[in-house]
C-alpha atoms as a PDB file:
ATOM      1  CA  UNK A   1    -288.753  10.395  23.580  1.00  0.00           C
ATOM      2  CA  UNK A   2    -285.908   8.495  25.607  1.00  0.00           C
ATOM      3  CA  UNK A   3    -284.957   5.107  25.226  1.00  0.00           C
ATOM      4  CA  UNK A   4    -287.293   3.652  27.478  1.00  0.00           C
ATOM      5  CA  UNK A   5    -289.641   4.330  25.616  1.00  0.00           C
ATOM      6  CA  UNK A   6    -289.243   2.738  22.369  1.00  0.00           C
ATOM      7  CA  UNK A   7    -287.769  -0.371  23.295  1.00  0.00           C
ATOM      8  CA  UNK A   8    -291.547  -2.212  22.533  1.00  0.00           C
ATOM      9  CA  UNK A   9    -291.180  -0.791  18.747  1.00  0.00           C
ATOM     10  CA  UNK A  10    -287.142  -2.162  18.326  1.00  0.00           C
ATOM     11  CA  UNK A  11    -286.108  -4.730  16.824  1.00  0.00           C
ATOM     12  CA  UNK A  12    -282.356  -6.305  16.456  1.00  0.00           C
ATOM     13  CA  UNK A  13    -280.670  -9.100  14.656  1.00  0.00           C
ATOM     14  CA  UNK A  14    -277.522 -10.486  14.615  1.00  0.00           C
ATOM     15  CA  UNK A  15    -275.678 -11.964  11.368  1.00  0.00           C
ATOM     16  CA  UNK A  16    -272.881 -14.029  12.417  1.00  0.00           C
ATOM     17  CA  UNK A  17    -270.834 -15.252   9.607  1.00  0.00           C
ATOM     18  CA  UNK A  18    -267.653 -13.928   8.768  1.00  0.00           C
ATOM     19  CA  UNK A  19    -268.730 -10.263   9.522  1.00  0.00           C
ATOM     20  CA  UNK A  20    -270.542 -10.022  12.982  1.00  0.00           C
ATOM     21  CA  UNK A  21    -273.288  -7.706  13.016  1.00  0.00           C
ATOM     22  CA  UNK A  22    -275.651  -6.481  15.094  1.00  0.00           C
ATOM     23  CA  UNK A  23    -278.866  -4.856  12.898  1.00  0.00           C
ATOM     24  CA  UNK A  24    -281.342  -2.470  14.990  1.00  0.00           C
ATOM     25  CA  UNK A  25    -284.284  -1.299  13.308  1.00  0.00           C
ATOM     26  CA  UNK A  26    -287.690   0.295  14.039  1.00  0.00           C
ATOM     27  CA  UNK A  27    -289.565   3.425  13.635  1.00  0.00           C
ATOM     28  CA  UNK A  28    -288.025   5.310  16.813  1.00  0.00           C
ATOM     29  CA  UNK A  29    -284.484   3.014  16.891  1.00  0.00           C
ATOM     30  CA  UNK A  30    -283.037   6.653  15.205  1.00  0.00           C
ATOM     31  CA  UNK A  31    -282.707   7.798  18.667  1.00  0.00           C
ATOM     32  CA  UNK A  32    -279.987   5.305  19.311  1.00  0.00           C
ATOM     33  CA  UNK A  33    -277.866   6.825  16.935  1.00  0.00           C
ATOM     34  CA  UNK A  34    -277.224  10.062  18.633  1.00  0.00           C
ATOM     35  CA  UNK A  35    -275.034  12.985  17.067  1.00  0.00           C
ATOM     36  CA  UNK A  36    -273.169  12.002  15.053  1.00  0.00           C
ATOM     37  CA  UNK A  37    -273.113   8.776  15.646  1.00  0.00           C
ATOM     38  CA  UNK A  38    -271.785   8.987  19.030  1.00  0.00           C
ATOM     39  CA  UNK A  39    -274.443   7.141  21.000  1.00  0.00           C
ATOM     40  CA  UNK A  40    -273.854   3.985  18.359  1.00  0.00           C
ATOM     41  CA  UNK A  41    -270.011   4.089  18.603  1.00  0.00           C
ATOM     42  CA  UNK A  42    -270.805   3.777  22.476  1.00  0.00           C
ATOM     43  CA  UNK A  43    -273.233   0.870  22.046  1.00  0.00           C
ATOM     44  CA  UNK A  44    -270.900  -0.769  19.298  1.00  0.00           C
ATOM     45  CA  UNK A  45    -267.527  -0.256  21.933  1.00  0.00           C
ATOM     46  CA  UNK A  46    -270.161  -2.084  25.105  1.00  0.00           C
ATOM     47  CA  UNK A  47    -271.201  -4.625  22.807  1.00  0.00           C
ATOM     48  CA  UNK A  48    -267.417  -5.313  21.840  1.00  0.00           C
ATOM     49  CA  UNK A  49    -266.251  -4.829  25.821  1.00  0.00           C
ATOM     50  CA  UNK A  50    -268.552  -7.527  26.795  1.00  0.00           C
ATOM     51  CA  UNK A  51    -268.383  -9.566  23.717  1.00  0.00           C
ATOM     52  CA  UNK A  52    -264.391 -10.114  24.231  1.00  0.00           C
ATOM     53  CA  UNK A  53    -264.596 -10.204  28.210  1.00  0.00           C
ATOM     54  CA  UNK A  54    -267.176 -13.253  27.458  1.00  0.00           C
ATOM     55  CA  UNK A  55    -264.784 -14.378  25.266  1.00  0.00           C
ATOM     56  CA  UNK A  56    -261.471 -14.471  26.782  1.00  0.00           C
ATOM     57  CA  UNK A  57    -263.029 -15.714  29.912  1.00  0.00           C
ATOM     58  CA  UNK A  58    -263.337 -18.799  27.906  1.00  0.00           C
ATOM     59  CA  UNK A  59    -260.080 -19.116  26.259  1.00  0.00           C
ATOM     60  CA  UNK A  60    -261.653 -18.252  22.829  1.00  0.00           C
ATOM     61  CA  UNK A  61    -260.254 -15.851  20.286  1.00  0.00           C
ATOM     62  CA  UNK A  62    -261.077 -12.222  20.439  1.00  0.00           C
ATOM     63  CA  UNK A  63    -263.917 -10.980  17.617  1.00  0.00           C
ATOM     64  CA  UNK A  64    -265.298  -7.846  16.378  1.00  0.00           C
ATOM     65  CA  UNK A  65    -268.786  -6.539  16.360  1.00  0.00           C
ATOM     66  CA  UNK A  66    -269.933  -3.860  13.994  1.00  0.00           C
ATOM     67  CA  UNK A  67    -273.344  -2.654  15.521  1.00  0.00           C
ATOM     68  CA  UNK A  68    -276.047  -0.804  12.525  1.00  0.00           C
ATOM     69  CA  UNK A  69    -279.149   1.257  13.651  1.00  0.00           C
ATOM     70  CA  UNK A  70    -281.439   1.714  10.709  1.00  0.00           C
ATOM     71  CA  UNK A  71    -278.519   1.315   7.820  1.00  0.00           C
ATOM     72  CA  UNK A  72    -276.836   4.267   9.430  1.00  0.00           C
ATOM     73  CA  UNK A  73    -273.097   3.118   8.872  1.00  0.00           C
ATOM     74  CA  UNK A  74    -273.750   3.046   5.420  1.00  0.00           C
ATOM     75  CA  UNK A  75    -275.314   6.445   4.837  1.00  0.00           C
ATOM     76  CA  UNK A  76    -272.559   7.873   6.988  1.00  0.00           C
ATOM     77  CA  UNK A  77    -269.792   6.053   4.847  1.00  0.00           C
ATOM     78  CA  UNK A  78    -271.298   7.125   1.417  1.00  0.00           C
ATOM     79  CA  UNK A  79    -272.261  11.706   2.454  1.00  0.00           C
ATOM     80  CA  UNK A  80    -268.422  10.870   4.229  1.00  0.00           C
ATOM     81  CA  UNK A  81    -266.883   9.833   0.510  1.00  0.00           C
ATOM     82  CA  UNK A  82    -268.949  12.318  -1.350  1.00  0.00           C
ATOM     83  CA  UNK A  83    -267.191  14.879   1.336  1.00  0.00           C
ATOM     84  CA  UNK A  84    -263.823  13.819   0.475  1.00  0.00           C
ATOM     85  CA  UNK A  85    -264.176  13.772  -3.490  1.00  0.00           C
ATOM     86  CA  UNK A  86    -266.026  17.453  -2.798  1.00  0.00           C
ATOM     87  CA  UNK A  87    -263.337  18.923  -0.744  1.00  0.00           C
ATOM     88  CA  UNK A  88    -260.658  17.325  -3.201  1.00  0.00           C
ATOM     89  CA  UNK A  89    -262.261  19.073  -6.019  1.00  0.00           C
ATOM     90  CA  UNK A  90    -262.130  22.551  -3.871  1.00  0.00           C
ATOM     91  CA  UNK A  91    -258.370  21.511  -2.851  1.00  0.00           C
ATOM     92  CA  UNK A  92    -257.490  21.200  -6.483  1.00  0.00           C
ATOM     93  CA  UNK A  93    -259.924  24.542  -7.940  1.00  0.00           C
ATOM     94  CA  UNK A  94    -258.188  26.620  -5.324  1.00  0.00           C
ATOM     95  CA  UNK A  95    -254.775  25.097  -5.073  1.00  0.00           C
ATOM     96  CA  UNK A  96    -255.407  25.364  -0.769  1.00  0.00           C
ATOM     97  CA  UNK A  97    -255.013  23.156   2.000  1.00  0.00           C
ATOM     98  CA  UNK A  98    -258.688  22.318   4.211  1.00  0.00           C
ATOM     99  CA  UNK A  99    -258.462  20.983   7.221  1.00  0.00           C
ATOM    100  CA  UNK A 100    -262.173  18.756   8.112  1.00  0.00           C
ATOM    101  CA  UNK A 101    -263.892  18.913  10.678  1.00  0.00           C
ATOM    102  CA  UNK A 102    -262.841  16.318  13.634  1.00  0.00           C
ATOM    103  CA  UNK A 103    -263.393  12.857  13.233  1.00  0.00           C
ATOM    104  CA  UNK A 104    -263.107   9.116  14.667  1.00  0.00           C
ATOM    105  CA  UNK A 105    -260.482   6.658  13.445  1.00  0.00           C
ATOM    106  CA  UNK A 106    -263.079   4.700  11.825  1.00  0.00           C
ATOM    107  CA  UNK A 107    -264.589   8.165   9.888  1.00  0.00           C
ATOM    108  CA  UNK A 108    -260.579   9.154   8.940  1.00  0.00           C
ATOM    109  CA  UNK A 109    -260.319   5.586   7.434  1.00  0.00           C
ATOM    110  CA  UNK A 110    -262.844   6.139   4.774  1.00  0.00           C
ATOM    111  CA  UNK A 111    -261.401   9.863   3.661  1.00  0.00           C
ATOM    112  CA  UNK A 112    -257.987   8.989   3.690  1.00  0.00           C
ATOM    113  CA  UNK A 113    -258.867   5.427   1.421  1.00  0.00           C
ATOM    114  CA  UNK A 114    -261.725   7.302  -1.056  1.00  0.00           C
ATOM    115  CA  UNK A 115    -258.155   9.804  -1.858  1.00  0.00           C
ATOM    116  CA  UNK A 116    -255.481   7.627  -1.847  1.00  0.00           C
ATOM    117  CA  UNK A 117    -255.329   6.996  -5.083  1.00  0.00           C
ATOM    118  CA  UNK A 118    -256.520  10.787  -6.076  1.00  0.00           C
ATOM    119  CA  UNK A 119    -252.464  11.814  -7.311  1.00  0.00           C
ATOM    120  CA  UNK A 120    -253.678  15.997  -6.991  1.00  0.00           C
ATOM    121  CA  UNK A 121    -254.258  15.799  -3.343  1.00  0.00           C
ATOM    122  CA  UNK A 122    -252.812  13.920  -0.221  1.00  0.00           C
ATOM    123  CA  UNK A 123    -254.606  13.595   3.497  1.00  0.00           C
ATOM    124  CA  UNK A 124    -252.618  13.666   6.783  1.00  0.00           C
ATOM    125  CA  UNK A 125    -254.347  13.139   9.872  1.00  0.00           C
ATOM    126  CA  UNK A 126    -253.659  15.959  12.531  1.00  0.00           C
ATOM    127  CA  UNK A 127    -254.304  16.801  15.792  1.00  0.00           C
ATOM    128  CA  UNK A 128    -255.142  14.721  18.891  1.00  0.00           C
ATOM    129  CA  UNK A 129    -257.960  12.155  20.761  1.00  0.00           C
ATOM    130  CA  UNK A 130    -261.144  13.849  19.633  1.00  0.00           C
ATOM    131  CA  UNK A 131    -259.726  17.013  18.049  1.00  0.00           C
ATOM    132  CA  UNK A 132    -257.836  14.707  15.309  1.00  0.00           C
ATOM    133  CA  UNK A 133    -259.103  15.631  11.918  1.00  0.00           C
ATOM    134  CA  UNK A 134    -257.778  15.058   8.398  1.00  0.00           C
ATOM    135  CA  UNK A 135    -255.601  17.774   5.998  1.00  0.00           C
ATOM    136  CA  UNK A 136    -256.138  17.278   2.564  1.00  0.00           C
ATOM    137  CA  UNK A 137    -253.130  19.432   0.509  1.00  0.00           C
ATOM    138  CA  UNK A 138    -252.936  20.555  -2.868  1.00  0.00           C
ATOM    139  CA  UNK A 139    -250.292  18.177  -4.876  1.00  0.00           C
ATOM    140  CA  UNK A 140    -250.553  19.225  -8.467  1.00  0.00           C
ATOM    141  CA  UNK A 141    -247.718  20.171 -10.758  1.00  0.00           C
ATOM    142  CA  UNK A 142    -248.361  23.688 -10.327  1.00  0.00           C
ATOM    143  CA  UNK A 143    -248.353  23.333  -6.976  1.00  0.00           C
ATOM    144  CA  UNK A 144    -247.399  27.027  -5.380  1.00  0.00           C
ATOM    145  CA  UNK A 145    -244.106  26.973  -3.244  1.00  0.00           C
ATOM    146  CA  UNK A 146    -244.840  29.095  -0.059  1.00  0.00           C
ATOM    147  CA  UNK A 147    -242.479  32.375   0.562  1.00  0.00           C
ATOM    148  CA  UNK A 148    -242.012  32.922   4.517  1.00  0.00           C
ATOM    149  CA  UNK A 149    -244.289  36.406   5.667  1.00  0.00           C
ATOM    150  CA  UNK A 150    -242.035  39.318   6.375  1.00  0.00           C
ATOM    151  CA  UNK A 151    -240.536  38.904   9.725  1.00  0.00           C
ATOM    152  CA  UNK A 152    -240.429  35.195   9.398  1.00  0.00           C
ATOM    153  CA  UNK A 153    -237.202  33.302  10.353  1.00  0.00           C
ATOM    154  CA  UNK A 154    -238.013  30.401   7.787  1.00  0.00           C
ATOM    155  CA  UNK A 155    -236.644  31.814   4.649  1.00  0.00           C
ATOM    156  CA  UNK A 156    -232.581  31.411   5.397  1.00  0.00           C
ATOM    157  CA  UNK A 157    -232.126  33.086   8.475  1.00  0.00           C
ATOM    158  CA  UNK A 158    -231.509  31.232  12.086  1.00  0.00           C
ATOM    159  CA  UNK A 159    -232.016  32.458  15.050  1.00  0.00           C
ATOM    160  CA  UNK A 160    -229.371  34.887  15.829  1.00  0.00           C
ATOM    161  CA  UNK A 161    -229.766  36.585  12.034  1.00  0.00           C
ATOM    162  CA  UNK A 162    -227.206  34.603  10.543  1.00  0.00           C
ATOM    163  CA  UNK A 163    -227.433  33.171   6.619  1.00  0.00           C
ATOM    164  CA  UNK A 164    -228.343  28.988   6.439  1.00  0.00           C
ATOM    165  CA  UNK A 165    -225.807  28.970   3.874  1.00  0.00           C
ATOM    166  CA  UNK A 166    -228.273  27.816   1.179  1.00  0.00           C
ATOM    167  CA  UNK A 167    -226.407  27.049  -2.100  1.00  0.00           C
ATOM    168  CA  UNK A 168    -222.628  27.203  -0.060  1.00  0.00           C
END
C-alpha cells in the first residue's frame, strides 16, 4: 500500500495545550511511520518547518510540535529504556564497553537519562550526523585498568622510544 491509499481510513488530532501534538491513527496510518521511525521524524521536522515559518511570519513566538502515529513514540521510548537497562546489565556482567547501534538526538536522550543515575556504567555519545551512537562503559570498583598490546606506544614510551618519565 502507499500513502495514497489510506488517507480515507486516517484520522489526526491535534492537542494544543502546553504540549502540542499532533495524534494520527487508523488501521493502515502504520505506514507513516517508516523504519525506524524515519518517515515520522520527517513528517514531525515539515510539520515544525511550516509551523514556525507560519509563525515568525507573524511576529509570534516559535513552538514545538511532537507528531504520534498510532502511540508509536511511546512504544519506541519504553523497548529504547528496556535496551539501555539490558545492555547496562551486560556492561556490568562482563565488565565491557558496547557501543549501540546509531541513533537520533531525540533516541540518545532517553539512553543517556534512563543511566544517568545507574553509578556502574556511564554513556558517551560518539561518532557523527547519522553514524552518532551511544558508549555505555563499565564503571564499577573493580573496574579493569587496560595494559597497552605489545607494540603499543601508550604504555610510557613516546615517539622516538624514549621513557615518559612516569614516577620522575
Amino acid at each position: 500500500k502507499t500513502v495514497s491509499d489510506c488517507r480515507d481510513d486516517v484520522r489526526w488530532k491535534l492537542n494544543i495545550g502546553i504540549e502540542k501534538v499532533i495524534k494520527i491513527d487508523g488501521s493502515d496510518a502504520g505506514i507513516l511511520i517508516g523504519r525506524h521511525g524515519e518517515t515520522l521524524d520527517a513528517i514531525q521536522y515539515l510539520s515544525n518547518l511550516a509551523l514556525n515559518q507560519r509563525l515568525e511570519a507573524n511576529g509570534e513566538e516559535c513552538a514545538k510540535i511532537t507528531v504520534d502515529i498510532e502511540g508509536y513514540r511511546a512504544r519506541r521510548e519504553d523497548t529504547l529504556r528496556a535496551l539501555a537497562k539490558r545492555t547496562a546489565e551486560k556492561v556490568k556482567k562482563y565488565r565491557r564497553n558496547i557501543a549501540l547501534d546509531p541513533m537520533t538526538p531525540y533516541e540518545r536522550r532517553i539512553i543517556h537519562s534512563t543511566l544517568q543515575n545507574d553509578s556502574g556504567v556511564t554513556t558517551a555519545s560518539v561518532g557523527s550526523d547519522e553514524n552518532r551512537k551511544i558508549v555505555i562503559t563499565y564503571e564499577g570498583a573493580d573496574k579493569a585498568v587496560r595494559r597497552p598490546k605489545s607494540g603499543s606506544r601508550s604504555g610510557g614510551e613516546k615517539k622516538n622510544g624514549e621513557s615518559r618519565g612516569h614516577g620522575e
